[in-house]
Protein backbone atom coordinates (compact mmCIF):
# COMPACT_ATOMS: atom_id res chain seq x y z
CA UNK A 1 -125.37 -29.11 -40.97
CA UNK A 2 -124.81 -32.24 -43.14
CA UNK A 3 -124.25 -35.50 -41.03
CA UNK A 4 -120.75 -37.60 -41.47
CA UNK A 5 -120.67 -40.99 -40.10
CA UNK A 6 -117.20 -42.71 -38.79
CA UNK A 7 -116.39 -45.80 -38.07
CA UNK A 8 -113.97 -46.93 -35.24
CA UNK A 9 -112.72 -49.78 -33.65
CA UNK A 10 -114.81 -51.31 -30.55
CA UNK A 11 -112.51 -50.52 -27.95
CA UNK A 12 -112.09 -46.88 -28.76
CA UNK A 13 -116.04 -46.67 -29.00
CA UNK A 14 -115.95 -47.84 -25.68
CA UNK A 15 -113.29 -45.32 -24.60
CA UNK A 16 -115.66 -42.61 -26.15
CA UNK A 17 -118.83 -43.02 -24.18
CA UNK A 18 -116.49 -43.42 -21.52
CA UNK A 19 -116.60 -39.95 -21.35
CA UNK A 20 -120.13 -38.73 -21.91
CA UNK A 21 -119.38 -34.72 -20.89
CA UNK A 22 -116.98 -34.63 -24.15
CA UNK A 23 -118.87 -33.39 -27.44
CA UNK A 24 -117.27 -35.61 -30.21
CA UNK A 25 -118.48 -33.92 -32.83
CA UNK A 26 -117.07 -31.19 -32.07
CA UNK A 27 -113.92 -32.97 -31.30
CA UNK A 28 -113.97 -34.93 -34.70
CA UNK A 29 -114.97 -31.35 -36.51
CA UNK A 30 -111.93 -29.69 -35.09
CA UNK A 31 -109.35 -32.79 -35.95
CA UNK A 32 -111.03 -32.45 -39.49
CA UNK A 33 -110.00 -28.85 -39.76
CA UNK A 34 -106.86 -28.87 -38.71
CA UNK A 35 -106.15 -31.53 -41.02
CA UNK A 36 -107.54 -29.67 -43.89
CA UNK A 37 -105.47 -26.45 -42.91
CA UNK A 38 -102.40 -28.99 -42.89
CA UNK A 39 -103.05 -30.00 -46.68
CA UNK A 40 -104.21 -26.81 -47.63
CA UNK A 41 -100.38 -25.78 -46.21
CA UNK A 42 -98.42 -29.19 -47.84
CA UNK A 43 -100.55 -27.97 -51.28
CA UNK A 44 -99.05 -24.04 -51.09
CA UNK A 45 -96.04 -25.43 -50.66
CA UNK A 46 -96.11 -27.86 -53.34
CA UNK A 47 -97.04 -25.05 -55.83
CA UNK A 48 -94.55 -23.10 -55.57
CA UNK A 49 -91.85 -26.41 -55.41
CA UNK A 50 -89.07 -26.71 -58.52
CA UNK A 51 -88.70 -30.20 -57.60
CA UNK A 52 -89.45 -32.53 -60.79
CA UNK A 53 -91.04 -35.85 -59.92
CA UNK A 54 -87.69 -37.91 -60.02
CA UNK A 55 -86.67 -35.11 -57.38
CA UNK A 56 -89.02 -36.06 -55.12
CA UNK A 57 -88.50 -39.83 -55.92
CA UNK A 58 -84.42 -39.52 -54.77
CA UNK A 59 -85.61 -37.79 -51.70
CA UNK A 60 -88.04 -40.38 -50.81
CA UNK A 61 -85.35 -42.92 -51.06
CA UNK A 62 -82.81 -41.07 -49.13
CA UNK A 63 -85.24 -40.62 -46.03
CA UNK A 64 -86.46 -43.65 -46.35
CA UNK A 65 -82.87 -45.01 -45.82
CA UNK A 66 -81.93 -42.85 -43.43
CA UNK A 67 -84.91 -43.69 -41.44
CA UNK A 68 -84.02 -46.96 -41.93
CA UNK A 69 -80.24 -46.74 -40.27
CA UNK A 70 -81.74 -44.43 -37.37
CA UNK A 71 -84.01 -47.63 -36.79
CA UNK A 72 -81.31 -50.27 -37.02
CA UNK A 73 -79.03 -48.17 -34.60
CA UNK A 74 -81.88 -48.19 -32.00
């Protein structure tokens, strides 16, 4: 099995070997899978999707500003 190396910020290193009985490989291979079957989900989706590019655009704005008010309110 090919190595992958990943880089992460000192004090979550530190975190990690914290805790020497968890395998992080295995941890990082399963977070790397699941994100895969995510896109792999998003990408089906976005097949089969009418929506034209300007669609998507408007809808971007409108969450975006919606988000936005939800914020302010808080």
């Amino acid at each position: 099995m090919p190595n992958v190396t990943v880089s992460v910020p000192e004090d979550l290193r530190e975190e990690m070997r914290s805790r020497d009985e968890v395998n992080w490989s295995a941890v990082m291979r399963k977070a790397v899978q699941e994100h895969l079957r995510k896109l792999a989900i998003a990408d089906a989706v976005a097949e089969k999707s009418e929506l034209t590019d300007e669609d998507i655009e408007e809808l971007d704005a409108l969450v975006k500003q919606g988000m936005g008010e939800e914020y302010e309110l808080a």
